[in-house]
N, C-alpha and C. Protein backbone atom coordinates (compact mmCIF):
# COMPACT_ATOMS: atom_id res chain seq x y z
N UNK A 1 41.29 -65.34 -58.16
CA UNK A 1 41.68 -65.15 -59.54
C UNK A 1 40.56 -64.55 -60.38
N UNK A 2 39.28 -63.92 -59.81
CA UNK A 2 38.36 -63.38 -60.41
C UNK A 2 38.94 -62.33 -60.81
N UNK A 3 38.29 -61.82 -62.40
CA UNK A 3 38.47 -59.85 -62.24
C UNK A 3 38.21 -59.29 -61.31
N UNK A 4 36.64 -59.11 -60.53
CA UNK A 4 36.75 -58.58 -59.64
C UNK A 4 37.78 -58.81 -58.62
N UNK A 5 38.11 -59.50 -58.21
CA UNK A 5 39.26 -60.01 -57.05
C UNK A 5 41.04 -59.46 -57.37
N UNK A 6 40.80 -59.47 -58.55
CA UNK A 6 41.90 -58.89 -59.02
C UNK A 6 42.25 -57.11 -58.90
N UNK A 7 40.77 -56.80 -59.07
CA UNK A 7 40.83 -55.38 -59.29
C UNK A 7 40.51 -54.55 -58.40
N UNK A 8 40.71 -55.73 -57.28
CA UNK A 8 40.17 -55.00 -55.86
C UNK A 8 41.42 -55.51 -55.36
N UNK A 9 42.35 -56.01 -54.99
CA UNK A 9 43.03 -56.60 -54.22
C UNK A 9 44.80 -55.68 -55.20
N UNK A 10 44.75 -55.70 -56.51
CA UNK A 10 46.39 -54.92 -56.83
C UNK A 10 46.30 -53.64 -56.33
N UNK A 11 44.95 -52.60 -56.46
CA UNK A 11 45.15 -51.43 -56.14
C UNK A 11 45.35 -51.29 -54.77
N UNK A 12 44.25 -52.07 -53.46
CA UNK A 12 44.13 -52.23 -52.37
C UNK A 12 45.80 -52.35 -51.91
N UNK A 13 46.75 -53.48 -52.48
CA UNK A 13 47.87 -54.46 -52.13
C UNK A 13 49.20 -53.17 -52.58
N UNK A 14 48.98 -52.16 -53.48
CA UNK A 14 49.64 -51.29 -53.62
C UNK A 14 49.65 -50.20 -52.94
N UNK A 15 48.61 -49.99 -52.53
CA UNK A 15 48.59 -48.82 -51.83
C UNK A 15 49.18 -49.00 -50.56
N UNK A 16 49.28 -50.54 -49.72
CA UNK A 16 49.67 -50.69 -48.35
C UNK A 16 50.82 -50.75 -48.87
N UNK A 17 51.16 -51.17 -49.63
CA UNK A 17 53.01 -51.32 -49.88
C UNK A 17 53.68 -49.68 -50.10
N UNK A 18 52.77 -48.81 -50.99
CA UNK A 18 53.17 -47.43 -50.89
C UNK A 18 53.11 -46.73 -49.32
N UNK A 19 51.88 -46.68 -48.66
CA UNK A 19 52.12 -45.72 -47.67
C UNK A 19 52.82 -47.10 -46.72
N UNK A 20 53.29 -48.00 -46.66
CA UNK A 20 54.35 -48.20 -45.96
C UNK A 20 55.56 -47.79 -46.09
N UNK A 21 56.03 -47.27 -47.37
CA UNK A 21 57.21 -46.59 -47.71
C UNK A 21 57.89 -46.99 -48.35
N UNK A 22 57.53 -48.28 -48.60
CA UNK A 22 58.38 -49.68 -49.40
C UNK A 22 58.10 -48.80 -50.61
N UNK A 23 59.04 -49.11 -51.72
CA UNK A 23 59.53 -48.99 -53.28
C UNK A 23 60.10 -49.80 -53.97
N UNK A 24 59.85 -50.98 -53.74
CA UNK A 24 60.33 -52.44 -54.55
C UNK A 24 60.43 -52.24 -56.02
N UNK A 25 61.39 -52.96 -56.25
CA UNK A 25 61.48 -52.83 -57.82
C UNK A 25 60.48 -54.25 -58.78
N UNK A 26 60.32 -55.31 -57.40
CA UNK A 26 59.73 -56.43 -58.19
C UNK A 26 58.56 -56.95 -56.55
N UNK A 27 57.86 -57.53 -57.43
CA UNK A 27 57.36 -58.25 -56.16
C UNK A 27 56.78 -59.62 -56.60
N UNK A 28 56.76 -60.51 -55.61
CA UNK A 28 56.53 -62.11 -55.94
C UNK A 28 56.45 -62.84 -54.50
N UNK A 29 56.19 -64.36 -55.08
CA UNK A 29 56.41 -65.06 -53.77
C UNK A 29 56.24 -66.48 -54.40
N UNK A 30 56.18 -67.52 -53.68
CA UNK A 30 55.80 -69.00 -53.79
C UNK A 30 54.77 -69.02 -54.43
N UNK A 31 54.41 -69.77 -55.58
CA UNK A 31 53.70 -70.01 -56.52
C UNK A 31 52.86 -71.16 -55.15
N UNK A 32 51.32 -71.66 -55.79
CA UNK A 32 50.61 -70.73 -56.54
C UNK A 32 49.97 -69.50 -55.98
N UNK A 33 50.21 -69.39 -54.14
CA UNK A 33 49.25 -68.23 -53.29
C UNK A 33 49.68 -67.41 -54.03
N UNK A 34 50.91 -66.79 -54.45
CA UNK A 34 51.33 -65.47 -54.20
C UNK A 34 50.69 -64.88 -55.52
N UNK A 35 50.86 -65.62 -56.79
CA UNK A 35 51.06 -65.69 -58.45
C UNK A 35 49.42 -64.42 -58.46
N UNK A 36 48.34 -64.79 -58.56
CA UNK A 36 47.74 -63.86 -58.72
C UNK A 36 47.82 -62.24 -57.82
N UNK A 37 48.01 -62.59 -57.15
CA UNK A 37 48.02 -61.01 -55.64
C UNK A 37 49.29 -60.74 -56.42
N UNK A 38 50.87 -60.93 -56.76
CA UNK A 38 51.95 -60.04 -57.70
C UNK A 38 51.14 -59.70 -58.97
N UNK A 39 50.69 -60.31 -59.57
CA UNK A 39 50.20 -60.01 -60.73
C UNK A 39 49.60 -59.06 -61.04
N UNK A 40 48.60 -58.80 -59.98
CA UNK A 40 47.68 -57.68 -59.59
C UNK A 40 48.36 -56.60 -59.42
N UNK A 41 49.00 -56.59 -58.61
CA UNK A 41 49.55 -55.48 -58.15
C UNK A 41 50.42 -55.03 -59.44
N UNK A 42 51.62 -55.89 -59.83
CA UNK A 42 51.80 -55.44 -60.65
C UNK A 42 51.28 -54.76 -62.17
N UNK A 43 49.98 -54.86 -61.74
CA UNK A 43 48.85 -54.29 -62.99
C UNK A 43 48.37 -53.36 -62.89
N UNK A 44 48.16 -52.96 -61.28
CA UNK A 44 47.99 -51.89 -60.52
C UNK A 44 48.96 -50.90 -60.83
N UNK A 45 50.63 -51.17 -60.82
CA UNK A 45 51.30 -50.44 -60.37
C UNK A 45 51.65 -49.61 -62.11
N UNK A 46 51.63 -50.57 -63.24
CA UNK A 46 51.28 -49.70 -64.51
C UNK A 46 50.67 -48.52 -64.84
N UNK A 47 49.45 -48.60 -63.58
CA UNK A 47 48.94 -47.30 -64.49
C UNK A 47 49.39 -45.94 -63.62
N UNK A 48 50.03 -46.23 -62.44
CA UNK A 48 50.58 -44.95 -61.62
C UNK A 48 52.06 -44.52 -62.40
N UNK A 49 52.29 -45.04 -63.54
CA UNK A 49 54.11 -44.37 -63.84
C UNK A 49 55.29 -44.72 -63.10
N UNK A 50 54.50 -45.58 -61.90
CA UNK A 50 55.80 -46.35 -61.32
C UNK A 50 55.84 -47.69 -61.04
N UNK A 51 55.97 -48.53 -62.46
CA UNK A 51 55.99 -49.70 -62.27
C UNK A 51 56.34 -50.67 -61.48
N UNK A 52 56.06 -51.81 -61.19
CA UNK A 52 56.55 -53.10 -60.17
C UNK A 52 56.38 -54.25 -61.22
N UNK A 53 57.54 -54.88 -61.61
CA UNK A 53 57.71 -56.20 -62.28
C UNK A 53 56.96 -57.26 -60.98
N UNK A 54 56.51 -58.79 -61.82
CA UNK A 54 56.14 -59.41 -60.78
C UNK A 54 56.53 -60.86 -61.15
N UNK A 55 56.68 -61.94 -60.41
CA UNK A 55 57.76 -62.49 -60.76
C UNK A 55 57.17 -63.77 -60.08
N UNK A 56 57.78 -64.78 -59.97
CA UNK A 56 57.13 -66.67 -59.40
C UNK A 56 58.35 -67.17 -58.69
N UNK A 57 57.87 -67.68 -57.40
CA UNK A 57 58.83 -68.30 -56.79
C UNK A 57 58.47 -70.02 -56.85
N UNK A 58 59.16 -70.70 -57.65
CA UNK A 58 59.09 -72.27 -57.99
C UNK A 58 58.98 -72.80 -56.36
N UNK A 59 58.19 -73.55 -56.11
CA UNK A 59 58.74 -74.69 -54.89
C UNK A 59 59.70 -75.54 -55.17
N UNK A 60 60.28 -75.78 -56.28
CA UNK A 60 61.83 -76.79 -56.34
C UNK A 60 62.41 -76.20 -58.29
N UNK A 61 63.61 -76.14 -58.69
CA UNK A 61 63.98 -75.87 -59.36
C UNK A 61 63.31 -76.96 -60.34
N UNK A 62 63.42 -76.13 -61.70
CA UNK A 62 62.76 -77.49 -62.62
C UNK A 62 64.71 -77.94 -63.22
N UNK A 63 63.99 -79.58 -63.32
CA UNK A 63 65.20 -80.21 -64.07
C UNK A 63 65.52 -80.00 -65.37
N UNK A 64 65.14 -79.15 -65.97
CA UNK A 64 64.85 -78.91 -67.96
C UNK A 64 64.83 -77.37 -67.90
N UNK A 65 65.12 -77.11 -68.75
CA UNK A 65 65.00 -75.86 -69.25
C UNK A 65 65.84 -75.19 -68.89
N UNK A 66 65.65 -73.40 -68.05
CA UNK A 66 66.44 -72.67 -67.85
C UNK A 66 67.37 -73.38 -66.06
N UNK A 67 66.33 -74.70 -65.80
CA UNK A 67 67.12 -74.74 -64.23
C UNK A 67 66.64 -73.67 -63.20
N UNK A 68 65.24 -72.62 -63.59
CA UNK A 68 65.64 -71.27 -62.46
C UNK A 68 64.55 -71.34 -61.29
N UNK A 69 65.02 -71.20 -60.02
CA UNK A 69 63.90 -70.98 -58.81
C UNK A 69 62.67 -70.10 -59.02
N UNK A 70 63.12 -68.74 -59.53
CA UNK A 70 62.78 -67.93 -59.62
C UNK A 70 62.15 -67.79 -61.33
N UNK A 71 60.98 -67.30 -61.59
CA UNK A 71 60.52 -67.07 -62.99
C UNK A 71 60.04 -65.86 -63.08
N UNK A 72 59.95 -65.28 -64.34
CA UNK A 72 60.00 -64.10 -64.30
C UNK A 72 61.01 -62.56 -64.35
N UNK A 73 60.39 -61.90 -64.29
CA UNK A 73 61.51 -60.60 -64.69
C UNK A 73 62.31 -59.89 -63.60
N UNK A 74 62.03 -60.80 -62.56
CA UNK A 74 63.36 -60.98 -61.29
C UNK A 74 64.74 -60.43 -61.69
N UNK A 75 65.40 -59.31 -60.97
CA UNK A 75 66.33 -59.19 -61.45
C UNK A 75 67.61 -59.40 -60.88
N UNK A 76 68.74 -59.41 -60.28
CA UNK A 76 69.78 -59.84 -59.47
C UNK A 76 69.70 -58.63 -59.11
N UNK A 77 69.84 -57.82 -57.35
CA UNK A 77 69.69 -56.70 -56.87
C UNK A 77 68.37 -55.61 -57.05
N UNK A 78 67.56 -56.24 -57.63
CA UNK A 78 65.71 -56.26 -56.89
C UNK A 78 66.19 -55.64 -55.54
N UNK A 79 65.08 -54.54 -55.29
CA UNK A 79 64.36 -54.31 -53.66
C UNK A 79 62.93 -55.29 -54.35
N UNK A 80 62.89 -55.94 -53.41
CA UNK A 80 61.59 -57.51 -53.56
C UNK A 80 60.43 -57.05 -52.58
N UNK A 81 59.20 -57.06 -52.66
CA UNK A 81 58.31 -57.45 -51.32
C UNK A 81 58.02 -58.80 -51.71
N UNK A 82 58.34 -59.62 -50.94
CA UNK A 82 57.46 -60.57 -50.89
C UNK A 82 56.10 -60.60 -50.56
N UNK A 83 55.17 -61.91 -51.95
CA UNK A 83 53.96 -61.41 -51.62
C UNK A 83 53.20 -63.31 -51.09
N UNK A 84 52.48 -63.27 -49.60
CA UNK A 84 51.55 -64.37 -50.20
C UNK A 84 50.35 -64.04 -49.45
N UNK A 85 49.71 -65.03 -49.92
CA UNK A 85 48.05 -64.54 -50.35
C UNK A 85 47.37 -64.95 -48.49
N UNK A 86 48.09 -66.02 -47.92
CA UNK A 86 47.60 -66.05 -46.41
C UNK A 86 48.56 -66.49 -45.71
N UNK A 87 48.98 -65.83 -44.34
CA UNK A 87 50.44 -65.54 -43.84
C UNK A 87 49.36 -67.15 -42.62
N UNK A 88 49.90 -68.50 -42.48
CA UNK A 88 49.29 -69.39 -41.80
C UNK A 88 50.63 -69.45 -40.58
N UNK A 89 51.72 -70.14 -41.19
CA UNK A 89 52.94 -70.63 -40.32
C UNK A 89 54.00 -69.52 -40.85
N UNK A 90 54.05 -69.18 -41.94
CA UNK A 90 54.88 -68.61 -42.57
C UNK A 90 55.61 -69.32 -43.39
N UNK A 91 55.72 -70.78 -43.76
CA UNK A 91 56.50 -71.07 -44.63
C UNK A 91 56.84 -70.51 -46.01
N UNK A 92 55.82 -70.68 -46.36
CA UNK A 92 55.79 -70.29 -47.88
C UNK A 92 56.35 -69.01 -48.07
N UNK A 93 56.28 -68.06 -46.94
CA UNK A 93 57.11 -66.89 -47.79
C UNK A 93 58.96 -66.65 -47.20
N UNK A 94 58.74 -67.46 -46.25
CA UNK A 94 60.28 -67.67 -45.65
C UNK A 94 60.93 -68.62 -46.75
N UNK A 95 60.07 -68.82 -47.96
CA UNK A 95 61.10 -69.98 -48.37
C UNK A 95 61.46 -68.87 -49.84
N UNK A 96 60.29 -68.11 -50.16
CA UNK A 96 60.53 -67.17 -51.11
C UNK A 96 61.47 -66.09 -50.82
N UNK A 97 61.70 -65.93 -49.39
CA UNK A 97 62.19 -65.08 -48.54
C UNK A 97 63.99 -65.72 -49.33
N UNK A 98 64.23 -66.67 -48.92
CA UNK A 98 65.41 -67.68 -48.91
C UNK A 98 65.95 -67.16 -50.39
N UNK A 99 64.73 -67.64 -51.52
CA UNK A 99 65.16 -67.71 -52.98
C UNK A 99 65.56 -66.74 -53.52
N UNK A 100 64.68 -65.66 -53.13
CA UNK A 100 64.98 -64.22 -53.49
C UNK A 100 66.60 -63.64 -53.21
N UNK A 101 66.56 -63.64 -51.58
CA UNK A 101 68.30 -63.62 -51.17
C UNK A 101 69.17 -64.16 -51.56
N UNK A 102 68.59 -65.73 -51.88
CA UNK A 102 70.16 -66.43 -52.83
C UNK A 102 70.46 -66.18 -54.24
N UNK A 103 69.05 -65.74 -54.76
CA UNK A 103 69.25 -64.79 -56.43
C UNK A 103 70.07 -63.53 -56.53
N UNK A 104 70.10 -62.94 -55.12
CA UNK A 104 70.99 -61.36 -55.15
C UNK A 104 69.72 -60.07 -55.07
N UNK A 105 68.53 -60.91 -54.47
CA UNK A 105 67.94 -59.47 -54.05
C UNK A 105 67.75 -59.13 -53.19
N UNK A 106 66.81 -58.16 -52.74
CA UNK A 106 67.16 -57.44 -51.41
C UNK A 106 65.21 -57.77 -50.77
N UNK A 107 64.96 -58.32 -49.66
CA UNK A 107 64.02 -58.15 -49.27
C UNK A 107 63.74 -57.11 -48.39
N UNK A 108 62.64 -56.35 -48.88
CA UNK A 108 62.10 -55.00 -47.90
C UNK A 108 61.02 -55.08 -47.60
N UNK A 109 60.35 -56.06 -47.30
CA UNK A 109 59.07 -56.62 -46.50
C UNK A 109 58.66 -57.47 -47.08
N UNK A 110 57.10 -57.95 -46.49
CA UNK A 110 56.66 -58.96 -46.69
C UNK A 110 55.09 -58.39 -46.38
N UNK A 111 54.32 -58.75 -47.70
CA UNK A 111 52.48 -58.76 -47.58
C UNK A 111 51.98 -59.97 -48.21
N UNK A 112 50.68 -59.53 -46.87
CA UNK A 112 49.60 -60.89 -47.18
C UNK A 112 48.65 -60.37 -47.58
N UNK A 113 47.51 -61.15 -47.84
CA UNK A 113 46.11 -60.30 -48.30
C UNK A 113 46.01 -60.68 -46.55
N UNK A 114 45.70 -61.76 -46.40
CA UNK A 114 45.63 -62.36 -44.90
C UNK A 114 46.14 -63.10 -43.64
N UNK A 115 46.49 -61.92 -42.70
CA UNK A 115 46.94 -62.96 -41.64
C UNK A 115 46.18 -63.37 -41.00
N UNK A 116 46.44 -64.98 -40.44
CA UNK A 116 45.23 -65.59 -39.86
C UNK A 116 45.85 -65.51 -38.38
N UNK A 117 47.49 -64.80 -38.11
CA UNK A 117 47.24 -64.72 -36.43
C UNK A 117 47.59 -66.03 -36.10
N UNK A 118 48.06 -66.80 -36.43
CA UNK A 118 48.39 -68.24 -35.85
C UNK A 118 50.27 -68.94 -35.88
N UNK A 119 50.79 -67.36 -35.53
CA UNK A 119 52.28 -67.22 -35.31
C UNK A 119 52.91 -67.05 -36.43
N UNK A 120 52.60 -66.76 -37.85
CA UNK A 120 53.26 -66.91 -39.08
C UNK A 120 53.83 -65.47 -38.95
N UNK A 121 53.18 -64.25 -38.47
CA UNK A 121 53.86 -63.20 -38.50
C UNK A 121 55.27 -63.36 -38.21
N UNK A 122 55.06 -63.69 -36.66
CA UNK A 122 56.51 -63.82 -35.77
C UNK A 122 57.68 -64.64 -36.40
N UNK A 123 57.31 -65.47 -36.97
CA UNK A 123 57.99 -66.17 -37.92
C UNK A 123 59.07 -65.20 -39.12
N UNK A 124 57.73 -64.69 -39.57
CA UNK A 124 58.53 -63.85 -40.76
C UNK A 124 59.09 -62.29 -40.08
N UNK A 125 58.79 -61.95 -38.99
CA UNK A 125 59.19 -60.42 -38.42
C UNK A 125 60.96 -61.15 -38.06
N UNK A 126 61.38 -62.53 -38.24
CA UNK A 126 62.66 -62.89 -37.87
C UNK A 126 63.44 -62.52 -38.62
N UNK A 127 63.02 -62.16 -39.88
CA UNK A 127 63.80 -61.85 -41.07
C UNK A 127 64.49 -60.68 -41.16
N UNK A 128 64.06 -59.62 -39.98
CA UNK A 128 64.34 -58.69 -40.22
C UNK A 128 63.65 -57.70 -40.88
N UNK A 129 62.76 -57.79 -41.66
CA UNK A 129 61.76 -56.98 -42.66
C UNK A 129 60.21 -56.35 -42.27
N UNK A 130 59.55 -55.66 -42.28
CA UNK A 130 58.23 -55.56 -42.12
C UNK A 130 56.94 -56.90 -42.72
N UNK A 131 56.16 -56.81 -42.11
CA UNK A 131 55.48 -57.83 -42.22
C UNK A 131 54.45 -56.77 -42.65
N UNK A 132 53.32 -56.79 -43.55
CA UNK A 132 52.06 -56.31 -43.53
C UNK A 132 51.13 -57.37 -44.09
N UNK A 133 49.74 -56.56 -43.79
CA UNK A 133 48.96 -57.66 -43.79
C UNK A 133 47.51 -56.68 -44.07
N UNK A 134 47.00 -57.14 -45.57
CA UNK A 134 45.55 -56.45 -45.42
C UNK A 134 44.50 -56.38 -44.77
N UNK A 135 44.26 -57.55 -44.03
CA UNK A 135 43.62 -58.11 -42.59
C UNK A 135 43.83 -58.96 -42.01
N UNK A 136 43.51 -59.00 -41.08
CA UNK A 136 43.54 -59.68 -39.83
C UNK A 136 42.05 -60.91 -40.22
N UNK A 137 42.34 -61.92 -39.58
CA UNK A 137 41.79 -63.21 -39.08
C UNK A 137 40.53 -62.46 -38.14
N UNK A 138 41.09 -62.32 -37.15
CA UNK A 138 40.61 -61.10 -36.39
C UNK A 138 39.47 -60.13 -36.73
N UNK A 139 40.29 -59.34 -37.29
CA UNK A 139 39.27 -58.65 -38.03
C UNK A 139 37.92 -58.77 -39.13
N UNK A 140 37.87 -59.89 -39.93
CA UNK A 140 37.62 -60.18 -40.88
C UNK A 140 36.10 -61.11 -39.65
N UNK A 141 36.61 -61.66 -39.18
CA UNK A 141 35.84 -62.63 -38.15
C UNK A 141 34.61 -61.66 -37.07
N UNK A 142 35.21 -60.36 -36.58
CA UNK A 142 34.38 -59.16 -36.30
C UNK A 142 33.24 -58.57 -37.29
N UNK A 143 33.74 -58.87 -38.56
CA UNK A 143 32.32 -58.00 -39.45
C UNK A 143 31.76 -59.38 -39.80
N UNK A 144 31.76 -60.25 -39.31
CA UNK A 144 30.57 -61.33 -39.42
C UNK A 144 29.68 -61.30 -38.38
N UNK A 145 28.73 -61.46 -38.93
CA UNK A 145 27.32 -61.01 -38.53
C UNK A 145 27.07 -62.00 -37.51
């Protein structure tokens, strides 16, 4: 949640979602991993002329208020990426995965800042959707000295 971290990670997190081909209209995921990495991006995606709304996936509906899973400028028939911040088992974004589809949007992948490689991909490649991932466990573990 640093500036720097921010201002390295929306442009970085946009650009893999562009040259993957994806064109989402919103992007989000399970609060709290995902909440800063959408945010970003979506801050990122302001200054190119082709915006991305970014949006919160609740872990349980609240009892008060609007009642909504979903917060934010989510819209019913969204192209969505789901976003979370480290792909472990995959829960957390299979469940954003879930919320998104039962709101009426459309999932067209799924990014992490990090996969750690410990089956969460395979998990989420069930969905049907692309999985990406800014690094690897793997990788990240190689440029240590």
């Amino acid at each position: 949640m640093s500036p720097d971290g921010l201002a390295t990670v929306g442009p970085l997190a946009l650009e893999r979602i562009r040259t993957a081909g994806l064109s989402p209209d919103s992007v989000g995921g399970l609060t709290l991993g995902a909440d800063p990495v959408s945010y970003a991006i979506a801050y990122a995606s302001a200054q190119t002329g082709a915006p991305i709304r970014a949006f919160t996936v609740r872990k349980e509906a609240k009892a008060h208020g609007t009642g909504k899973l979903i917060e934010g400028p989510f819209v019913s028939g969204d192209r969505v990426v789901i976003i979370e911040d480290v792909i472990t088992t995959g829960g957390s974004a299979l469940r954003a995965v879930a919320a998104v589809r039962e709101a009426g949007g459309t999932v067209i992948g799924i990014l992490a800042v990090v996969d750690r490689e410990e089956g969460g991909r395979e998990a989420l490649s069930a969905t049907g959707v692309p999985v990406l991932a800014l690094a690897t466990a793997s990788e990240i573990l190689a440029r240590v000295p």
